[in-house]
Every structure is written in structure tokens, then in C-alpha cells.
C-alpha atoms as a PDB file:
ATOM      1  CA  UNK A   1       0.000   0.000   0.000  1.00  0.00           C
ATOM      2  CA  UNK A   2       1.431   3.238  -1.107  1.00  0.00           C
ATOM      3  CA  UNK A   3       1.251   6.208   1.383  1.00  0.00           C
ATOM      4  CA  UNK A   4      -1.121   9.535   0.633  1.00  0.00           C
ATOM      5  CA  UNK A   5       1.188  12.491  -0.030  1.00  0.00           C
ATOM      6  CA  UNK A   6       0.551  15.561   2.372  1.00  0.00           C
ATOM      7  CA  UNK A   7      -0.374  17.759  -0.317  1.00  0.00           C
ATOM      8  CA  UNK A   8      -2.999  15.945  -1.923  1.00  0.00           C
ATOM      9  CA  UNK A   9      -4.683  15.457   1.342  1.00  0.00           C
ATOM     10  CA  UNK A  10      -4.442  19.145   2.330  1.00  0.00           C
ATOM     11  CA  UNK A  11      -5.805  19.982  -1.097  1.00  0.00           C
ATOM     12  CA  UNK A  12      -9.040  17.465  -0.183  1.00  0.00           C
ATOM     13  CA  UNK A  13      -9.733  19.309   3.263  1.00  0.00           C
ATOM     14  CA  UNK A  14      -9.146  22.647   2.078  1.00  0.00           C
ATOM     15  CA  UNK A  15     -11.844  21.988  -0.666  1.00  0.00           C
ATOM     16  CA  UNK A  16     -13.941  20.134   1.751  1.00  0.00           C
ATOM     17  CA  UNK A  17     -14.060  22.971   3.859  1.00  0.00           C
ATOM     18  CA  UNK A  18     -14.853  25.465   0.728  1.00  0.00           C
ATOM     19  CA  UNK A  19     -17.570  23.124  -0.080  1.00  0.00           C
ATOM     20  CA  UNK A  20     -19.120  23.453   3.141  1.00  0.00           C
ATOM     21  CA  UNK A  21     -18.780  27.027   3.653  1.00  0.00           C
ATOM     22  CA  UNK A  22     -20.319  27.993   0.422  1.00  0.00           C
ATOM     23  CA  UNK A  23     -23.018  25.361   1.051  1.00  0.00           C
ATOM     24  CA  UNK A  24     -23.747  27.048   5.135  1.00  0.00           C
ATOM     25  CA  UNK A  25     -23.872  30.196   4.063  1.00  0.00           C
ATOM     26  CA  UNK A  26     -26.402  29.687   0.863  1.00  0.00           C
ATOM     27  CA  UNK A  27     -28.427  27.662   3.710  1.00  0.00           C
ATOM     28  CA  UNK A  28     -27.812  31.047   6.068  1.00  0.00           C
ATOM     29  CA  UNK A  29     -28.657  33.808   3.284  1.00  0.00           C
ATOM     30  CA  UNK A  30     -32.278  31.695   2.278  1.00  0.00           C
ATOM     31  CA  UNK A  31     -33.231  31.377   5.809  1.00  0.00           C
ATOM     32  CA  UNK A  32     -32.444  35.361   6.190  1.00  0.00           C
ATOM     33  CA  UNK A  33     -34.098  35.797   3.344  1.00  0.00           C
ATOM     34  CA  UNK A  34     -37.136  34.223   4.058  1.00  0.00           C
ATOM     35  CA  UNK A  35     -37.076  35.672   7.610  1.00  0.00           C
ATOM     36  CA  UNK A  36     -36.290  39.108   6.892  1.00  0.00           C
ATOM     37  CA  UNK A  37     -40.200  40.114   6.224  1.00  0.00           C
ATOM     38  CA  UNK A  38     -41.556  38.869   9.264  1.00  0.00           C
ATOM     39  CA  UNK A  39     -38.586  40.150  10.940  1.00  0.00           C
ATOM     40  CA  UNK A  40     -39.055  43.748   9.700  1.00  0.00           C
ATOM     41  CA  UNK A  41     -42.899  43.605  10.293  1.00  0.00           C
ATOM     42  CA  UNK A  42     -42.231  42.729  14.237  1.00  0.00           C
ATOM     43  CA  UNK A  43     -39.633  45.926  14.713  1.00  0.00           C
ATOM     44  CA  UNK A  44     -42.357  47.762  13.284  1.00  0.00           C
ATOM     45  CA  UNK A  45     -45.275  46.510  15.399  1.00  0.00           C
ATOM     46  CA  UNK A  46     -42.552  46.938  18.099  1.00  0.00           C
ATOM     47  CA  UNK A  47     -42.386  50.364  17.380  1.00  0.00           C
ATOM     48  CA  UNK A  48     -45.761  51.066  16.970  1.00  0.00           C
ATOM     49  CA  UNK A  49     -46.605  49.640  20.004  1.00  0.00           C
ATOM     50  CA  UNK A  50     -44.182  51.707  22.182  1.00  0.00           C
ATOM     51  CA  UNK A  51     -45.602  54.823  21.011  1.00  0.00           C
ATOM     52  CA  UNK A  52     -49.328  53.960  21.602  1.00  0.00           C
ATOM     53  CA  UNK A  53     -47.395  53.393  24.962  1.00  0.00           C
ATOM     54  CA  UNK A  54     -45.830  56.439  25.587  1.00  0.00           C
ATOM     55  CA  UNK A  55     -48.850  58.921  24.252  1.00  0.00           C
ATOM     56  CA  UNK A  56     -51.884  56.181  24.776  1.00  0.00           C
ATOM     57  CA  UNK A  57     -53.987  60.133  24.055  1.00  0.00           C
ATOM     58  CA  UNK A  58     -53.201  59.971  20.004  1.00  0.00           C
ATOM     59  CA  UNK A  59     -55.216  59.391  17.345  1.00  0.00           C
ATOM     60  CA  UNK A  60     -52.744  59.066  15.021  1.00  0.00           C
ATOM     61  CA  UNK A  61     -48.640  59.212  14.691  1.00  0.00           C
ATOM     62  CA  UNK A  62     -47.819  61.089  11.301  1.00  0.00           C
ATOM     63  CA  UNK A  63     -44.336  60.630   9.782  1.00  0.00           C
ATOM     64  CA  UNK A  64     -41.857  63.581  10.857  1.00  0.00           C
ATOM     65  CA  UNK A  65     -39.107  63.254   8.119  1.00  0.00           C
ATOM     66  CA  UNK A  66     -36.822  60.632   6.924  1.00  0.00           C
ATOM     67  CA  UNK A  67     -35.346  60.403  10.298  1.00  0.00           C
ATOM     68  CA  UNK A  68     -37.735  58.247  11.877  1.00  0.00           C
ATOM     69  CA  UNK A  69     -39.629  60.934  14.128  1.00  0.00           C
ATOM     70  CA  UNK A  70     -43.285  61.563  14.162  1.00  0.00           C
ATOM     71  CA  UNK A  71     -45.782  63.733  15.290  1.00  0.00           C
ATOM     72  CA  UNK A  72     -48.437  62.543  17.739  1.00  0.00           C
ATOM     73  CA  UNK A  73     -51.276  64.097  16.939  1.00  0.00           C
ATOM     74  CA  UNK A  74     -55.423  63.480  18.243  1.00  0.00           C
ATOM     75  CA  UNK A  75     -58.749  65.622  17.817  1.00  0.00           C
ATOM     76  CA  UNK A  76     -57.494  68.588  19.324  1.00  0.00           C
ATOM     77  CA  UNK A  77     -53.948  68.712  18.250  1.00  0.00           C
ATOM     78  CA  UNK A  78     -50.524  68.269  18.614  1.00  0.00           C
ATOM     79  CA  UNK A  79     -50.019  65.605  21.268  1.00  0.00           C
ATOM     80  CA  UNK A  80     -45.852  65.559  21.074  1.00  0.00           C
ATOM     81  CA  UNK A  81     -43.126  63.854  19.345  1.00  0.00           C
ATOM     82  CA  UNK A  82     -42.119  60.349  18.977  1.00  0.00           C
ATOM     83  CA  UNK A  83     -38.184  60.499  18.708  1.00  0.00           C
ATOM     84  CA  UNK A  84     -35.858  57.843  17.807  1.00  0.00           C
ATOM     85  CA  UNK A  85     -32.486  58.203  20.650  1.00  0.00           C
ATOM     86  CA  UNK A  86     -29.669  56.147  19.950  1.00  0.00           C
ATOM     87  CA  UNK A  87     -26.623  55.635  22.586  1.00  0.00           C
ATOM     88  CA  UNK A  88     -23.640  53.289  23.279  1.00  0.00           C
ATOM     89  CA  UNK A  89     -24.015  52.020  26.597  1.00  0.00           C
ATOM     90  CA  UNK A  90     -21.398  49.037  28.195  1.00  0.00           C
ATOM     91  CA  UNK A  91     -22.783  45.811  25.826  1.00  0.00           C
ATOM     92  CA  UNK A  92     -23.006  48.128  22.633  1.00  0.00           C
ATOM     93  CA  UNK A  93     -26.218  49.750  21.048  1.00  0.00           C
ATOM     94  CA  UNK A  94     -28.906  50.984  22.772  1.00  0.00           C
ATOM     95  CA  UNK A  95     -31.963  51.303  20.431  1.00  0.00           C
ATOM     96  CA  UNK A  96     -35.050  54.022  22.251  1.00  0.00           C
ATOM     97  CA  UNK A  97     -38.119  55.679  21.389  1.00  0.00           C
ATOM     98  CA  UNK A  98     -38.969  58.856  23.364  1.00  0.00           C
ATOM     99  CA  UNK A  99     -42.177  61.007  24.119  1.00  0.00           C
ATOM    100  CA  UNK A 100     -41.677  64.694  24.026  1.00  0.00           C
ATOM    101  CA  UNK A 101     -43.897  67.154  24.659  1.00  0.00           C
ATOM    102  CA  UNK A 102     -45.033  69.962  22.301  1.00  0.00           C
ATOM    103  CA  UNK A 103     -42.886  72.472  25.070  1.00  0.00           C
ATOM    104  CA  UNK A 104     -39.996  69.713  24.583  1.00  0.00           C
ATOM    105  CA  UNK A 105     -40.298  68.122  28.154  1.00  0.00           C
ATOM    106  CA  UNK A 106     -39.627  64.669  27.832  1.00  0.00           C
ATOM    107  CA  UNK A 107     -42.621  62.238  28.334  1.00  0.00           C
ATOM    108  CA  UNK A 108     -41.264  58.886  28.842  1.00  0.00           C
ATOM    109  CA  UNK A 109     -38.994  56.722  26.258  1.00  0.00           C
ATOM    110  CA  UNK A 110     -38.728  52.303  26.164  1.00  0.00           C
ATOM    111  CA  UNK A 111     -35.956  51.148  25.136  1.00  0.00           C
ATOM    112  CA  UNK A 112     -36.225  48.786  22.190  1.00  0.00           C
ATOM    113  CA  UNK A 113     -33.372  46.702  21.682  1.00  0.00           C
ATOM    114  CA  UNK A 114     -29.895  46.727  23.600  1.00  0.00           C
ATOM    115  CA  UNK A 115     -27.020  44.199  24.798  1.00  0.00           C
ATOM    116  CA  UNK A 116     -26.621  45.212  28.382  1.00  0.00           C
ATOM    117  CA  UNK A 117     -25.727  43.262  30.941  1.00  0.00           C
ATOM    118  CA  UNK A 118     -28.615  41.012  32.451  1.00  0.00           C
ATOM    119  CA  UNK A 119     -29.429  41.977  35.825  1.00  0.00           C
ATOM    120  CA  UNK A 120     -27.651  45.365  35.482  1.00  0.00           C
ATOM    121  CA  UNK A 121     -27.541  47.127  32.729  1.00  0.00           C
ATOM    122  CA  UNK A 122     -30.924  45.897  31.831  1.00  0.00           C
ATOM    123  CA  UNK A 123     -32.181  47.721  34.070  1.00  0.00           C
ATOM    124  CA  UNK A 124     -32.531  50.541  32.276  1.00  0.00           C
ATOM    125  CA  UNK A 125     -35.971  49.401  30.441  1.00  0.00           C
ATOM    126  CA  UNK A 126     -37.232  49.035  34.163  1.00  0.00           C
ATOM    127  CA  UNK A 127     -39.980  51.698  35.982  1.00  0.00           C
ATOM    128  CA  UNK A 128     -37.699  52.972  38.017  1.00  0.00           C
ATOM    129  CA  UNK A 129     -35.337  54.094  36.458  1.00  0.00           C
ATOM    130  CA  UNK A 130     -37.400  55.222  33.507  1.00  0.00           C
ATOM    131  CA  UNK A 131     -39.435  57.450  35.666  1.00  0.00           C
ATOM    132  CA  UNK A 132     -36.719  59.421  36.985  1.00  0.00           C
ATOM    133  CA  UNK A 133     -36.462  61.265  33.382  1.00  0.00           C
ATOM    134  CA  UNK A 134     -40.379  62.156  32.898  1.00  0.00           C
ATOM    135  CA  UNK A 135     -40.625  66.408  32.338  1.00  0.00           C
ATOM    136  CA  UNK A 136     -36.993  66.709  32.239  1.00  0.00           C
ATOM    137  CA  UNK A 137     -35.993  69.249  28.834  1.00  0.00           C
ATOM    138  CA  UNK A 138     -32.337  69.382  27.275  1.00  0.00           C
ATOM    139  CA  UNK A 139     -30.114  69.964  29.604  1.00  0.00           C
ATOM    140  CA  UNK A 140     -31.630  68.473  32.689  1.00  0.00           C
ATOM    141  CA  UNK A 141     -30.681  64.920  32.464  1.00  0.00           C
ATOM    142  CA  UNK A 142     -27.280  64.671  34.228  1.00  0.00           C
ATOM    143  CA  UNK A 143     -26.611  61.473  35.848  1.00  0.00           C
ATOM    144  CA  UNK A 144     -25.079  61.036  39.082  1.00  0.00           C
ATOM    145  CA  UNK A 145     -24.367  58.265  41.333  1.00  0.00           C
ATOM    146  CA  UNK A 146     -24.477  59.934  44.636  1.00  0.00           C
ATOM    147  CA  UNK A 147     -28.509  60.354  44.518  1.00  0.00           C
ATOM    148  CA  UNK A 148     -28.209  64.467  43.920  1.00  0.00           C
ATOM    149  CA  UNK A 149     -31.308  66.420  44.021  1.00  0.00           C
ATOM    150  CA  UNK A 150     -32.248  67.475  40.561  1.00  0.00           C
ATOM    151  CA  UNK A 151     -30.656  64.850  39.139  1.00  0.00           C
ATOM    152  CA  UNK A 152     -30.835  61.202  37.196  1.00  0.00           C
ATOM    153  CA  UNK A 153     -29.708  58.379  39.594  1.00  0.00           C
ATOM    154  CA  UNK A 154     -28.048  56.115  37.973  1.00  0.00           C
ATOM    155  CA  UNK A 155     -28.455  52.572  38.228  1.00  0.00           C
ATOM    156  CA  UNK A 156     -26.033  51.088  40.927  1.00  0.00           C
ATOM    157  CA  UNK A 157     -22.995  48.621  38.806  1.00  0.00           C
ATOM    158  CA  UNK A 158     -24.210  49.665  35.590  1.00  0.00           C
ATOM    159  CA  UNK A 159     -23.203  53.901  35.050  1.00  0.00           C
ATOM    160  CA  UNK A 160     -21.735  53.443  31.865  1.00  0.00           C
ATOM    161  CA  UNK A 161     -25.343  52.324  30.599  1.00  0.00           C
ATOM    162  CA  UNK A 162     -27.153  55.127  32.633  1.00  0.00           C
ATOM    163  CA  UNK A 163     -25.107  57.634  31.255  1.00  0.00           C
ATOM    164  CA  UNK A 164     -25.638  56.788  27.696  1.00  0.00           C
ATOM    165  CA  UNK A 165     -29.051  56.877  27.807  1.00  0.00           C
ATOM    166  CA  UNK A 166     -29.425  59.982  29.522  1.00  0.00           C
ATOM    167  CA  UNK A 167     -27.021  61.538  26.545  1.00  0.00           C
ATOM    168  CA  UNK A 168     -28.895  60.051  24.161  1.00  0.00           C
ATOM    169  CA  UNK A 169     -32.375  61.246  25.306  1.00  0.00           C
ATOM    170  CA  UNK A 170     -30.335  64.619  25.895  1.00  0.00           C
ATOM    171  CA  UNK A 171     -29.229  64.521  22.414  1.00  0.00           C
ATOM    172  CA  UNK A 172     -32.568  63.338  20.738  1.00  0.00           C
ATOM    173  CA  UNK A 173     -34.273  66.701  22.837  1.00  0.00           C
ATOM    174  CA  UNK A 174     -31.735  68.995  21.433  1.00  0.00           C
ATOM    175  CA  UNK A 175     -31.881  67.682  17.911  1.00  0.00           C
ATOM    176  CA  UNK A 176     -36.047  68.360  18.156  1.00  0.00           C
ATOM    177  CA  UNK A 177     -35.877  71.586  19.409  1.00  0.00           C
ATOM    178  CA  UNK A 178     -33.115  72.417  16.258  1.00  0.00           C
ATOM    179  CA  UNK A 179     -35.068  71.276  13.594  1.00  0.00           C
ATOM    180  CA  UNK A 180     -38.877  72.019  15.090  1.00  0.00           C
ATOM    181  CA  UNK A 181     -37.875  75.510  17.155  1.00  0.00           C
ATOM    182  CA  UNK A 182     -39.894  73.265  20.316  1.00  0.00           C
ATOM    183  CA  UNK A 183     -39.686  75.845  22.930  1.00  0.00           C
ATOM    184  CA  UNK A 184     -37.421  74.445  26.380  1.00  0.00           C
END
């Protein structure tokens, strides 16, 4: 029996490999592809449902520009604003929606998608801390750790995550009150 030479045998597993990484991710890219409706369809129910959450008093919520804002509007009028607020908290991405009043006061935001730390960092989507940021404008959102009056307390082990929400809420209230004039 004559022995296999190295390279032919290398050659086999380097194109067995190919083979079955061209194969996975065809198998990957269909089931994406098949997913990816019903995958955009649930963010947007997600969506949707946050803001019949955070102004249960509209009627309606009427596109605001390409950026993904809207107005929320009912019989009488202007309700507020649905904002999008993006920050970078300590797992990466933190994905909101916020409520602002028509005198840019913040309402209330949910978070909808982030990669925080279970059991810290997640707290963020809780009552608690959420509450703490209700009628706060631009400006008023510091976070501290020492409980300060007048101020955001931030969730105990998780700052980093605390902070970046409260700058991105900050940020989403300043960008509003740029592009709409909302007083503050």
C-alpha cells in the first residue's frame, strides 16, 4: 500500500471545507431571506406599540421626516413627538423611542433593543429608572451616582449604561428643538 502524499490530502480538506462554507452560508442567506419580512414587520409593530405606549392620548402618529420621528397628533392637536435616541451604553447599542412634549419636556422613552448586561444594565428598560427622566428638557438629564437632588440616579454597577441613555435622550431633545424651534 502506497502512502497519501501531504499535499494531496491538504488539497481534499481545504476543498472540503470550501464546499461546506459555500453550502452554510447559501443555507444562512435563504433562511435570512425568508425571515427578513416577518422580521421587519415585528420591529415595526414593536415600534408602533411603544408609542401607543408612551402617548396612549393619540389618534394618530404622522411621519416627521426621513429620520424616523413623528408627530403625535389626536382631535385637538398636537399631542408631542415620537423620537428615535440612539446611545452606546457598556454591551453596545442601545436602540429608544422617546415622548416629548409639544414644550420639549420629555414624556417617557422604552428602550427597544440593547445588549446590556442582564441583571444590570438591563435595568434601564425598568420603571424605576425610567421614571426618573419624565418632564426633564435638554439639559436636565445629568446622571449622578451619589442620589443628587435634581438629578438622574443612575443605576447602581451599571453607570456606563445610565449615562448613555441619559445623553442620548439629551441629544434626541436637542436635535427636536433644532429642527422644530420646540420651545425648552
Amino acid at each position: 500500500m502506497q502512502a497519501e502524499r501531504p499535499k494531496a490530502s491538504i488539497l481534499r480538506i481545504t476543498l472540503n471545507l470550501v464546499a461546506a462554507s459555500l453550502v452554510s452560508g447559501c443555507v444562512i442567506a435563504g433562511v435570512y431571506r425568508l425571515a427578513e419580512p416577518r422580521i421587519l414587520d415585528n420591529r415595526r409593530m414593536m415600534s408602533e406599540e411603544a408609542m401607543r405606549r408612551l402617548v396612549p392620548g393619540a389618534a394618530e402618529f404622522v411621519p416627521d421626516g426621513p429620520n424616523g420621528r413623528y408627530e403625535a397628533r389626536s382631535a385637538s392637536g398636537l399631542e408631542g413627538y415620537i423620537v428615535p435616541a440612539e446611545g452606546r451604553g457598556y454591551g453596545g447599542t442601545i436602540k429608544m423611542t422617546a415622548a416629548v412634549s409639544p414644550d420639549g419636556k420629555l414624556v417617557g422613552f422604552e428602550i427597544l433593543s440593547h445588549n446590556e448586561t442582564p441583571g444590570l444594565g438591563d435595568r434601564a428598560a425598568e420603571k424605576p429608572f425610567r421614571d426618573q427622566f419624565s418632564g426633564r428638557a435638554k439639559g436636565q438629564l445629568e446622571v449622578t451616582k451619589t442620589g443628587e437632588a435634581g438629578k438622574v440616579e443612575a443605576i447602581s454597577g451599571a453607570t456606563i449604561t445610565s449615562k448613555a441613555v441619559a445623553a442620548a435622550l439629551d441629544k434626541a431633545l436637542g436635535d427636536l428643538a433644532a429642527s422644530k424651534g420646540v420651545k425648552r
